[in-house]
PDB file of N, CA and C in Angstrom:
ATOM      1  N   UNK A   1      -1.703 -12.229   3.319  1.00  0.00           N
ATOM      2  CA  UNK A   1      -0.599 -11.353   2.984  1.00  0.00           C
ATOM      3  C   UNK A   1       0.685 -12.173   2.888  1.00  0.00           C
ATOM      4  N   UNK A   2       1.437 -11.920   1.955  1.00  0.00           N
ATOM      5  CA  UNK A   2       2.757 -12.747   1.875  1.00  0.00           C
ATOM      6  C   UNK A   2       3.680 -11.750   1.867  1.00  0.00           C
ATOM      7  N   UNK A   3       3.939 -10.390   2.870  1.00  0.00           N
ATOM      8  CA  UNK A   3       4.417  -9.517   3.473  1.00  0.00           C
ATOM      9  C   UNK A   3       5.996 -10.690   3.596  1.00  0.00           C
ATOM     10  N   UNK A   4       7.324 -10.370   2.646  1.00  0.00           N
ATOM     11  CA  UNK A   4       8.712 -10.820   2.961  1.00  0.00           C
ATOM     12  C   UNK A   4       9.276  -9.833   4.186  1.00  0.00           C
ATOM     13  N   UNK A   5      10.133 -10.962   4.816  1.00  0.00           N
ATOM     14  CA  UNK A   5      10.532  -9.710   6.018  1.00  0.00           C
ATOM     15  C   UNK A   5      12.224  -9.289   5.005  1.00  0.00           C
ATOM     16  N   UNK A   6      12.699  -9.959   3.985  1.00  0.00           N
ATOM     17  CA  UNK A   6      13.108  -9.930   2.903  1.00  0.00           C
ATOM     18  C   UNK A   6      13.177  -9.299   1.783  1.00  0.00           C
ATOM     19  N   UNK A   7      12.656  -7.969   1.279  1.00  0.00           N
ATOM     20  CA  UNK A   7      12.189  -7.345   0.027  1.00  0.00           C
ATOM     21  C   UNK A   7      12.943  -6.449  -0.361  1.00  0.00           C
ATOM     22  N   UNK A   8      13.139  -7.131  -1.946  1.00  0.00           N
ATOM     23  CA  UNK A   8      14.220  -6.889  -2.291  1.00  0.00           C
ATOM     24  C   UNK A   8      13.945  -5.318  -2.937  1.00  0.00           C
ATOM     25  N   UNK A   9      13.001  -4.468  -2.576  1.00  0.00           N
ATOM     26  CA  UNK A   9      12.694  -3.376  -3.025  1.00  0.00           C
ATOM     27  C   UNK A   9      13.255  -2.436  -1.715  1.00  0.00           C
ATOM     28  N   UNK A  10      13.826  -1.381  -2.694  1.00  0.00           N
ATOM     29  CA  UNK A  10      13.944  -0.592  -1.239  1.00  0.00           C
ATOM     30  C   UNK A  10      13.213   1.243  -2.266  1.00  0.00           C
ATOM     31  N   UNK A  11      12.699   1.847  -1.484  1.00  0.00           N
ATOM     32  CA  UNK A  11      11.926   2.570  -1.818  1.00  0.00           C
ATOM     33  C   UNK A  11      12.239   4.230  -1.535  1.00  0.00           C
ATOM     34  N   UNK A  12      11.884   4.920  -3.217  1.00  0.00           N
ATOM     35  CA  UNK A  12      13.405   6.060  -2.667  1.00  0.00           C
ATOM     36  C   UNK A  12      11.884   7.380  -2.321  1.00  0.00           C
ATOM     37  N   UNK A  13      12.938   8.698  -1.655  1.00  0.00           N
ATOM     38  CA  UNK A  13      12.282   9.685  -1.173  1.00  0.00           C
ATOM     39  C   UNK A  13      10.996   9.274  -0.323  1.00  0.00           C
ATOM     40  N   UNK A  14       9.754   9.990  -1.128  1.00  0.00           N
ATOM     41  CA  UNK A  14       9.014  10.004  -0.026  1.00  0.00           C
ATOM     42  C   UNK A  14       8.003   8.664  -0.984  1.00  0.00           C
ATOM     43  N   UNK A  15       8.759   7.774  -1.565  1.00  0.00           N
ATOM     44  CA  UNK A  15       7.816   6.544  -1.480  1.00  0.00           C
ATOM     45  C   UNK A  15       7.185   5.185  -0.564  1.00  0.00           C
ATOM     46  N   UNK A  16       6.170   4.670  -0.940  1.00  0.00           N
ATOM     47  CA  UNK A  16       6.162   3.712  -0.334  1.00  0.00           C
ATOM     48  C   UNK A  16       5.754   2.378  -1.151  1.00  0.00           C
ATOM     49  N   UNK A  17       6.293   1.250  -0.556  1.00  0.00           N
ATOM     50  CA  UNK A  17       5.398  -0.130  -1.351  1.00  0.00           C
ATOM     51  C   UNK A  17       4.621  -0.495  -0.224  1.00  0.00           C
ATOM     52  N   UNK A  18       3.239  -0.855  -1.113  1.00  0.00           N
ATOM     53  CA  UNK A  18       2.475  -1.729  -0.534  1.00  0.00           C
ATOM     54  C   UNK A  18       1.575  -2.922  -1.187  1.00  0.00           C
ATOM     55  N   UNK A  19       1.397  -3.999  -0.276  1.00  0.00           N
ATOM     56  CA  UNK A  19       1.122  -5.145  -0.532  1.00  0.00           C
ATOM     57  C   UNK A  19      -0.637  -5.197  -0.841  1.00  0.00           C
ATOM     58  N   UNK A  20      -1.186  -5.094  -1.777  1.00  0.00           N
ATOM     59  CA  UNK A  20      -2.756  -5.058  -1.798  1.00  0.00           C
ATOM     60  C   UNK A  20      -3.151  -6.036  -0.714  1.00  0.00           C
ATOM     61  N   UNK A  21      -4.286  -5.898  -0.427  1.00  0.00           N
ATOM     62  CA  UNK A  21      -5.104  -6.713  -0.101  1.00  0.00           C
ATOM     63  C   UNK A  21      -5.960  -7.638  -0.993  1.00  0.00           C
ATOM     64  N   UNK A  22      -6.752  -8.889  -0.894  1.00  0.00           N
ATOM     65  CA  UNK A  22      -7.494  -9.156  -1.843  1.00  0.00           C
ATOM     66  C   UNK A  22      -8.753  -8.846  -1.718  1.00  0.00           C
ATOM     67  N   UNK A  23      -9.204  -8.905  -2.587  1.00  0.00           N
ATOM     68  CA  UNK A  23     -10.393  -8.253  -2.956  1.00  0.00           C
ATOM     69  C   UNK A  23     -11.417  -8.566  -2.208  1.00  0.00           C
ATOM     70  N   UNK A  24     -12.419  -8.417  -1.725  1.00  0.00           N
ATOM     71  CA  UNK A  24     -13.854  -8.366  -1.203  1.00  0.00           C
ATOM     72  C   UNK A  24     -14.441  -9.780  -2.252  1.00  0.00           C
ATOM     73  N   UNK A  25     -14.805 -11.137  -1.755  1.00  0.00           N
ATOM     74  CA  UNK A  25     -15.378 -12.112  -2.389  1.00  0.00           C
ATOM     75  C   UNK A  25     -16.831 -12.379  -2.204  1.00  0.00           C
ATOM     76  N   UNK A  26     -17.458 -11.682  -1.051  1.00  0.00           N
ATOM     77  CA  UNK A  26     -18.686 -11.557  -1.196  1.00  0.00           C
ATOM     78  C   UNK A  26     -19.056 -10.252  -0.826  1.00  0.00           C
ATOM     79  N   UNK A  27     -20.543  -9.832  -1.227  1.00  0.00           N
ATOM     80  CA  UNK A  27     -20.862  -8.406  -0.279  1.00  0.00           C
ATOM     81  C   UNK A  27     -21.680  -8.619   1.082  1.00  0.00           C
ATOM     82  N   UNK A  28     -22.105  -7.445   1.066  1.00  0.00           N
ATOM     83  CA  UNK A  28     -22.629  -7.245   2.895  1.00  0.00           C
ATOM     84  C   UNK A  28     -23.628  -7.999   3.027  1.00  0.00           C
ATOM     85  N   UNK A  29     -24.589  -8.439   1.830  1.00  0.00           N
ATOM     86  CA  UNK A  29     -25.698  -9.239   1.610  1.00  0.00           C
ATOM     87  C   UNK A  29     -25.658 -10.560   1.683  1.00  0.00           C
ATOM     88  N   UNK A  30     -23.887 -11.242   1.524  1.00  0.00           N
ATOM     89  CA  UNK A  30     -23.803 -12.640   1.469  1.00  0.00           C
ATOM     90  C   UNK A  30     -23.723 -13.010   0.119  1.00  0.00           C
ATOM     91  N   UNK A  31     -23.754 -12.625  -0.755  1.00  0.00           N
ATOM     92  CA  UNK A  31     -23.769 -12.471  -2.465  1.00  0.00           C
ATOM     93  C   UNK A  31     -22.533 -13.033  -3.009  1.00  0.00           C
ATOM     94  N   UNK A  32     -21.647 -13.931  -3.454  1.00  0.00           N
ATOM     95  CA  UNK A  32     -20.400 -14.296  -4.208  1.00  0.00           C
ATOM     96  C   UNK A  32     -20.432 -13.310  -5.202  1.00  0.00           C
ATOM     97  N   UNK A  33     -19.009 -12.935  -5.465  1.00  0.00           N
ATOM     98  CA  UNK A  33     -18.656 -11.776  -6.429  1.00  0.00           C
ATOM     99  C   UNK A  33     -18.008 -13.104  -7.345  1.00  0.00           C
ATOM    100  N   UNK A  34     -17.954 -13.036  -8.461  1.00  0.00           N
ATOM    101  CA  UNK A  34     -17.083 -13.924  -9.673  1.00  0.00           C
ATOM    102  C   UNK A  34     -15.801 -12.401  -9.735  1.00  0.00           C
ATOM    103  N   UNK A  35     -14.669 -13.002 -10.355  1.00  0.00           N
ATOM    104  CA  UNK A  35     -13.770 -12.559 -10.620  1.00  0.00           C
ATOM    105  C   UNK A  35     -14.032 -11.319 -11.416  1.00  0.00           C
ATOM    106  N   UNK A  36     -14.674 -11.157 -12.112  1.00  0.00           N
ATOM    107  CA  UNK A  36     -14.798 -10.089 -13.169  1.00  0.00           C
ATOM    108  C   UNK A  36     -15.838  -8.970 -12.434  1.00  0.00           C
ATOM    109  N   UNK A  37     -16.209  -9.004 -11.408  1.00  0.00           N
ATOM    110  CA  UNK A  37     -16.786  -8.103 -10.651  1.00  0.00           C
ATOM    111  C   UNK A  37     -16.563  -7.609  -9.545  1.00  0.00           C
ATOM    112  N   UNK A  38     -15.308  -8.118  -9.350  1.00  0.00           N
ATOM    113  CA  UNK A  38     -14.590  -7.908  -8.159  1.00  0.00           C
ATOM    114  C   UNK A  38     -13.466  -6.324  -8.622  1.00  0.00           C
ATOM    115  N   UNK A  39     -13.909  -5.197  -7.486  1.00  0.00           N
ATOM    116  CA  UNK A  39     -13.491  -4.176  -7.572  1.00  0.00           C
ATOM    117  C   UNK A  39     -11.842  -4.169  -7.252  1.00  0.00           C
ATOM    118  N   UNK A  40     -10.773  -3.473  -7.909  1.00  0.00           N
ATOM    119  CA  UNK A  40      -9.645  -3.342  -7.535  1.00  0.00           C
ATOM    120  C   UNK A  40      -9.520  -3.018  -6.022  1.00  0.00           C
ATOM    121  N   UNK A  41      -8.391  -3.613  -5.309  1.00  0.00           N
ATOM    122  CA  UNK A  41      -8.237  -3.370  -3.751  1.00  0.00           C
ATOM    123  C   UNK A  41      -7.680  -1.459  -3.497  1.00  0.00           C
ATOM    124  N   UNK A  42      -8.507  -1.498  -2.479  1.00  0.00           N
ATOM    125  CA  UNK A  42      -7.748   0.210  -2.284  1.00  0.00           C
ATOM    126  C   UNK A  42      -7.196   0.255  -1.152  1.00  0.00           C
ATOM    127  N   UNK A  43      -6.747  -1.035  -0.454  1.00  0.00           N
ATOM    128  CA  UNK A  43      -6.351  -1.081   0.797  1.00  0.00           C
ATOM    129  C   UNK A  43      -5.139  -2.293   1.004  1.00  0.00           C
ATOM    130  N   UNK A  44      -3.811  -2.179   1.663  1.00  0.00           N
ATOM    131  CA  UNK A  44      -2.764  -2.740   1.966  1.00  0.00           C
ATOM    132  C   UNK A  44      -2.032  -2.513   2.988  1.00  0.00           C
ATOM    133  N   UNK A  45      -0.940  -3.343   3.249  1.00  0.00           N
ATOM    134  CA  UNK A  45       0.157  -3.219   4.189  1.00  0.00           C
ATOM    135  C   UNK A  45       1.173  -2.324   3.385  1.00  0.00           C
ATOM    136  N   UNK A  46       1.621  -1.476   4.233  1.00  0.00           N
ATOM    137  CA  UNK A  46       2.908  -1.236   3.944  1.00  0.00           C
ATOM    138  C   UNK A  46       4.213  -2.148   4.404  1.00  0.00           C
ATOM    139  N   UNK A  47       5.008  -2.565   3.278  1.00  0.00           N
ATOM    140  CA  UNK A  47       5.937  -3.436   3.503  1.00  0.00           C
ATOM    141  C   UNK A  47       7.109  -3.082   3.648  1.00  0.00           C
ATOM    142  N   UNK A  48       7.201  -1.527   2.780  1.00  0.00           N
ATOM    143  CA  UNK A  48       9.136  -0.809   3.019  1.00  0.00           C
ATOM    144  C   UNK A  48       8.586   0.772   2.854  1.00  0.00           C
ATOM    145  N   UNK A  49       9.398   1.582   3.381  1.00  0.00           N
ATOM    146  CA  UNK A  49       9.015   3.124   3.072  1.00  0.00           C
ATOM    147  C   UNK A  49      10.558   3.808   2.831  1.00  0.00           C
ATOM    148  N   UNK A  50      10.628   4.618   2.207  1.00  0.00           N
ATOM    149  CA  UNK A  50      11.861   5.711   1.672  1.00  0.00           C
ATOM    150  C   UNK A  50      11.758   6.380   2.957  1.00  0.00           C
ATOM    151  N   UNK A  51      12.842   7.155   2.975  1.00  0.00           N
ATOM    152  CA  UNK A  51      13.040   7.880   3.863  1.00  0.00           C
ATOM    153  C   UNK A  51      12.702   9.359   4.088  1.00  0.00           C
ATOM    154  N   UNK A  52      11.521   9.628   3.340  1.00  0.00           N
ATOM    155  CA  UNK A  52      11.132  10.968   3.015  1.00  0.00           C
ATOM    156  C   UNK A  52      11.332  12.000   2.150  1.00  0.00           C
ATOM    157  N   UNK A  53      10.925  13.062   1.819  1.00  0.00           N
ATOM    158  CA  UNK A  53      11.039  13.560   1.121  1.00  0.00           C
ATOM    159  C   UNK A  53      11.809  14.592   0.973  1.00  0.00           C
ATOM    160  N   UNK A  54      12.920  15.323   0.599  1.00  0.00           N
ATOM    161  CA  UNK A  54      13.852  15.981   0.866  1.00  0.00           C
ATOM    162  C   UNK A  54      13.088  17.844   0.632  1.00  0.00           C
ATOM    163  N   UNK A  55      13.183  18.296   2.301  1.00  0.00           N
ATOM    164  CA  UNK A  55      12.816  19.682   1.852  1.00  0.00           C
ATOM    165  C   UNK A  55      13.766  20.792   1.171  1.00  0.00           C
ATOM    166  N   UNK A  56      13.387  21.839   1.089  1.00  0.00           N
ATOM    167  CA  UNK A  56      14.172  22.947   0.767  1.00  0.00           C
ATOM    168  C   UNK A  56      15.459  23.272   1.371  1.00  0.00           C
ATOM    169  N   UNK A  57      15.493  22.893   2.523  1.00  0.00           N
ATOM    170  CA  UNK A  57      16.496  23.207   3.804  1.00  0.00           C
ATOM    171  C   UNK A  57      17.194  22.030   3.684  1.00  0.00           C
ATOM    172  N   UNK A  58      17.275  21.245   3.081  1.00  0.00           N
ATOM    173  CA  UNK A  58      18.179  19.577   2.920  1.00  0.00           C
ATOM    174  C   UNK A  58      17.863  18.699   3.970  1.00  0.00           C
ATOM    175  N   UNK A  59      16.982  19.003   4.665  1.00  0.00           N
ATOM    176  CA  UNK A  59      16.388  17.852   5.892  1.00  0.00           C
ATOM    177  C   UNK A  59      15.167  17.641   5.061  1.00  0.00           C
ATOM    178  N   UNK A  60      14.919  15.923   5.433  1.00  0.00           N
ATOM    179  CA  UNK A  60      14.244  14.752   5.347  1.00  0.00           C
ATOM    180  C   UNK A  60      12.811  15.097   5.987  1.00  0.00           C
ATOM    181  N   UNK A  61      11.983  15.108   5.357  1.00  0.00           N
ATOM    182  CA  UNK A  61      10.271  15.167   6.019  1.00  0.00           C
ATOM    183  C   UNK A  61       9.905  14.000   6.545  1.00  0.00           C
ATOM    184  N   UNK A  62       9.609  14.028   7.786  1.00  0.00           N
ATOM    185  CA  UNK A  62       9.116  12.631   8.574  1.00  0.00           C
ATOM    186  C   UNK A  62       8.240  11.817   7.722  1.00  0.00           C
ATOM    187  N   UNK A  63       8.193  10.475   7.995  1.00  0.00           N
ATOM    188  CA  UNK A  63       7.231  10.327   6.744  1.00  0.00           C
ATOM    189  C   UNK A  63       5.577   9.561   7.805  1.00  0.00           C
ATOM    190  N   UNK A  64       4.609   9.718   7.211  1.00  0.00           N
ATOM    191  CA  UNK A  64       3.772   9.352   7.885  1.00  0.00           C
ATOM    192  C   UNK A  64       3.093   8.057   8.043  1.00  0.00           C
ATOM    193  N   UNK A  65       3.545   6.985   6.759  1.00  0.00           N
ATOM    194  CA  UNK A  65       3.125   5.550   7.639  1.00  0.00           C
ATOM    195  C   UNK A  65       4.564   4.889   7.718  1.00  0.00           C
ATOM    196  N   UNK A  66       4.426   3.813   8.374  1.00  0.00           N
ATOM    197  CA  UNK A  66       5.322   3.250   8.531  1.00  0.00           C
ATOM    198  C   UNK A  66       5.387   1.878   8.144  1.00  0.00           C
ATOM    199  N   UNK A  67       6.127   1.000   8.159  1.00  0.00           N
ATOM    200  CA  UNK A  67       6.475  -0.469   7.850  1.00  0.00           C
ATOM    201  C   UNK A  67       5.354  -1.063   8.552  1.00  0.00           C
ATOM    202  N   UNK A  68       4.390  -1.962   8.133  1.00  0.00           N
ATOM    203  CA  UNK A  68       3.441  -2.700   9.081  1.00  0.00           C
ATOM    204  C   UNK A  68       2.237  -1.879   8.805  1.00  0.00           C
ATOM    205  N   UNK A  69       2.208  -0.733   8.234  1.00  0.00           N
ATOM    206  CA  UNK A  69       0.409  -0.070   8.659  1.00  0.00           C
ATOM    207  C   UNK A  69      -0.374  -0.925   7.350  1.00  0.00           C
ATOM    208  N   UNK A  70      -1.326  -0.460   7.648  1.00  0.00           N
ATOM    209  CA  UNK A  70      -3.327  -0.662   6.573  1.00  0.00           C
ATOM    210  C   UNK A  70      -3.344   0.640   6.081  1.00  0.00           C
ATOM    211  N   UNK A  71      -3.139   0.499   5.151  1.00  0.00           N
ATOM    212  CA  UNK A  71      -3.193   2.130   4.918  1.00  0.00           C
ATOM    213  C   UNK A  71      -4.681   1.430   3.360  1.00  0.00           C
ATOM    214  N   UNK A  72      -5.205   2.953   2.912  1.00  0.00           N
ATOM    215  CA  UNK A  72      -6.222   2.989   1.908  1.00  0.00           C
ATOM    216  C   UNK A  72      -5.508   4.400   0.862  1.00  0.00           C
ATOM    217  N   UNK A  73      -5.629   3.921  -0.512  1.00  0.00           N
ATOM    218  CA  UNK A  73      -5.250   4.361  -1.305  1.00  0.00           C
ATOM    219  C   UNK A  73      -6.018   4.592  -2.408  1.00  0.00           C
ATOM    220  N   UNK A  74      -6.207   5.661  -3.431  1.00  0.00           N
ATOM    221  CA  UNK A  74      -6.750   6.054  -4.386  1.00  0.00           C
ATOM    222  C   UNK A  74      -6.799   4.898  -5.672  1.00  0.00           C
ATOM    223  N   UNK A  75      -7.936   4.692  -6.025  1.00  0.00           N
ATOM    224  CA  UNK A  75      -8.234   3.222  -7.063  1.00  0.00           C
ATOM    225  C   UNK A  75      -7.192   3.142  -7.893  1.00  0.00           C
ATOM    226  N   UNK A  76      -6.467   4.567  -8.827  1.00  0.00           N
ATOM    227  CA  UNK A  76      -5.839   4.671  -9.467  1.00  0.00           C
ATOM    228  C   UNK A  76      -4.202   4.993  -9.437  1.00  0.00           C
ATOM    229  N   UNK A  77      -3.774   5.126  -7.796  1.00  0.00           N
ATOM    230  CA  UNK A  77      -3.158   5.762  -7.630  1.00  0.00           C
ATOM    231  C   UNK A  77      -1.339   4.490  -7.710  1.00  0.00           C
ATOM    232  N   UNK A  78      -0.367   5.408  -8.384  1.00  0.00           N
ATOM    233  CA  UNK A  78       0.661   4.376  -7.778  1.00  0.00           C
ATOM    234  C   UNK A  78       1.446   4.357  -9.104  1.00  0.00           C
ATOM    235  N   UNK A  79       2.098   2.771  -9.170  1.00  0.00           N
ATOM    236  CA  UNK A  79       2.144   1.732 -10.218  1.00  0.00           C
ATOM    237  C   UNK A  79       2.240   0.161  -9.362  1.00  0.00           C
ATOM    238  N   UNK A  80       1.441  -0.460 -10.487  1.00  0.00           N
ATOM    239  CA  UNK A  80       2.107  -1.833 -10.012  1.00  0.00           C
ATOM    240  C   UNK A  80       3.229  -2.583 -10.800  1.00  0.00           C
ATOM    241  N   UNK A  81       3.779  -3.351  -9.919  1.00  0.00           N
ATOM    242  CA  UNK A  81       4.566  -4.229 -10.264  1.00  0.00           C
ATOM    243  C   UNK A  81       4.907  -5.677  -9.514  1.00  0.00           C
ATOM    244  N   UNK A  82       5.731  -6.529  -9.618  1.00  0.00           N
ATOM    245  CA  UNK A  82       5.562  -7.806  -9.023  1.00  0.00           C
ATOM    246  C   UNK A  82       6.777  -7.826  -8.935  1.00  0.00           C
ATOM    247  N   UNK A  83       7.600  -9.008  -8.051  1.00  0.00           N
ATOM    248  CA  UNK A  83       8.750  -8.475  -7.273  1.00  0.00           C
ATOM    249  C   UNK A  83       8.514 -10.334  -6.956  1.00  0.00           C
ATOM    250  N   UNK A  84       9.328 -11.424  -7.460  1.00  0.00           N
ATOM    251  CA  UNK A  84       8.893 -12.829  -6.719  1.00  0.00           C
ATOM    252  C   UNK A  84       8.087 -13.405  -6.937  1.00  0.00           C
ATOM    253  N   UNK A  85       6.925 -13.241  -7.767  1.00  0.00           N
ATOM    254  CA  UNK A  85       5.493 -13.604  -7.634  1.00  0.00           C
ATOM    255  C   UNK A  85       4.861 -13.172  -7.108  1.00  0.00           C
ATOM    256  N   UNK A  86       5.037 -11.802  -6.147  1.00  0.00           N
ATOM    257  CA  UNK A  86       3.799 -11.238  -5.709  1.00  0.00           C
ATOM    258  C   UNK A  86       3.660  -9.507  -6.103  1.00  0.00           C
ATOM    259  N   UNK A  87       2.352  -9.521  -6.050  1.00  0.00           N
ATOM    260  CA  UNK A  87       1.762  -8.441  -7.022  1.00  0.00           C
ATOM    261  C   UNK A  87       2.486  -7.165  -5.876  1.00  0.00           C
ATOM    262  N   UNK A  88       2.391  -5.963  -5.813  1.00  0.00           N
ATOM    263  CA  UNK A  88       2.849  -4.768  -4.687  1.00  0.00           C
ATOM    264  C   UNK A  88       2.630  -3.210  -5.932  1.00  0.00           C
ATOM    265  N   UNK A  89       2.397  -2.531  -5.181  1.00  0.00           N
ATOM    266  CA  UNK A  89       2.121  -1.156  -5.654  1.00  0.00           C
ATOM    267  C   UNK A  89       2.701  -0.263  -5.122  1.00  0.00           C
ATOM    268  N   UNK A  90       3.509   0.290  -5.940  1.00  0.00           N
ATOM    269  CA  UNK A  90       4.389   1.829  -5.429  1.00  0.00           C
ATOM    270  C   UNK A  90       3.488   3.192  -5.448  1.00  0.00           C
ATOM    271  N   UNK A  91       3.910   4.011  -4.163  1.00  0.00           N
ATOM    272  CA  UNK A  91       2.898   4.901  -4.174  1.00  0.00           C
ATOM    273  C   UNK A  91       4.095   6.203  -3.571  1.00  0.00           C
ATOM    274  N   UNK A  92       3.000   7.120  -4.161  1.00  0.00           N
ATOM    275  CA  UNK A  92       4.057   8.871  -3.354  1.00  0.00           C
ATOM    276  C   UNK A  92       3.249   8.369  -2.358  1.00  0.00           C
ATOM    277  N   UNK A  93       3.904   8.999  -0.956  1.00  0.00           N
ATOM    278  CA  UNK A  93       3.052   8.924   0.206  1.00  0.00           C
ATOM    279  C   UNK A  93       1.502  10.233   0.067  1.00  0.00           C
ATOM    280  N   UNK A  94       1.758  11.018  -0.449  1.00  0.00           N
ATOM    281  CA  UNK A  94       0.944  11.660  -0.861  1.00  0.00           C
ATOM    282  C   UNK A  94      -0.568  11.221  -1.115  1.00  0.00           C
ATOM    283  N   UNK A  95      -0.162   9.705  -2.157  1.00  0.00           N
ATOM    284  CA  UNK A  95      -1.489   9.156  -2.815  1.00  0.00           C
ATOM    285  C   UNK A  95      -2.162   8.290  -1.291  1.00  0.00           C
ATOM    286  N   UNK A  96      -1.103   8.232  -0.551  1.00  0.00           N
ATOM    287  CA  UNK A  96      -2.081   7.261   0.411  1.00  0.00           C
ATOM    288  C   UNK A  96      -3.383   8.661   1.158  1.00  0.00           C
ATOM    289  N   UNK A  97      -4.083   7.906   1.293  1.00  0.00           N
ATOM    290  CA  UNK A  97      -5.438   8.975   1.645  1.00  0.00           C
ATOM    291  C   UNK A  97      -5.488   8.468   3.335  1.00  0.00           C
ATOM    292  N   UNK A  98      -5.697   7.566   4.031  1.00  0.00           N
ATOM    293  CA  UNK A  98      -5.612   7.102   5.272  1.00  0.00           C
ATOM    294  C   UNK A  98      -4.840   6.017   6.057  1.00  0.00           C
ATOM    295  N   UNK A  99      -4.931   5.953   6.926  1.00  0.00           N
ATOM    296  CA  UNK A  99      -4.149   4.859   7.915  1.00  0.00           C
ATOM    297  C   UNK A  99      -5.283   3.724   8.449  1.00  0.00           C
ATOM    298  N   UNK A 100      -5.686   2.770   8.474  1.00  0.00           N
ATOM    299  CA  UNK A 100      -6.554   2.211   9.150  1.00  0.00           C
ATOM    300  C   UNK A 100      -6.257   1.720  10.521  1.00  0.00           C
ATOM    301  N   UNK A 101      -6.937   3.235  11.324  1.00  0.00           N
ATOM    302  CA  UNK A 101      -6.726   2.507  12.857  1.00  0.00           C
ATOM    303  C   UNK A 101      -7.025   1.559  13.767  1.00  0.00           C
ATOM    304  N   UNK A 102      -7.174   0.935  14.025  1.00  0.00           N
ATOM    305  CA  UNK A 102      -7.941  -0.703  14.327  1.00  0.00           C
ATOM    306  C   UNK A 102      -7.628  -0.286  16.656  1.00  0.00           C
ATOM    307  N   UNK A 103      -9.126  -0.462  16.665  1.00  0.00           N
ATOM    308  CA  UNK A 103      -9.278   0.143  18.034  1.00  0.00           C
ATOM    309  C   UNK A 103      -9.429  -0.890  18.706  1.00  0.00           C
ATOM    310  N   UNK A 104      -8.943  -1.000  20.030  1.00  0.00           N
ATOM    311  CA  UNK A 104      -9.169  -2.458  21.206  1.00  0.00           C
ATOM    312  C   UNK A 104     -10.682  -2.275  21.552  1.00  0.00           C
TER     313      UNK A 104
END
């Protein structure tokens, strides 16, 4: 991850950027994937988040990940763009589908 503590993105309402992960280079079998068979990542850091989404009542909806999570996201979901040389994907918080909780 080349996560800037630096980024020059700042991310409005209820968006978020996140940093892909790379891709899966072998499978569960031990198998090398070549480039052209390697599935798009559906999983990243979040690197910056907006400040929510503005309700009806003019207060801010908490937002649910935060700076630092693993979150998993829909194959299609977002846009990308690059920011420095590194690749990052804007998402409604909406499109994120989970948090990856990582247990002691």
């Amino acid at each position: 991850m080349n996560a800037k503590k630096n980024l020059n993105l700042k991310p409005l309402e209820d968006r978020v950027v996140v940093e892909p992960m790379e891709a899966e280079e072998m499978t569960a079998g031990g198998l090398y994937l070549p480039d052209a068979a390697k599935e798009k990542p559906q999983r990243g850091i979040v690197v910056a988040a907006g400040c929510g989404r503005l309700l009806d009542n003019g207060e801010r909806a908490a937002m649910n990940v935060a700076v630092g999570d693993e979150v998993i996201y829909g194959k299609y979901s977002g846009s990308d763009v690059e920011v420095d040389g590194v690749q990052y994907k804007i998402l409604r918080e909406s499109d994120v589908l989970a948090k990856v909780v990582k247990t002691a």
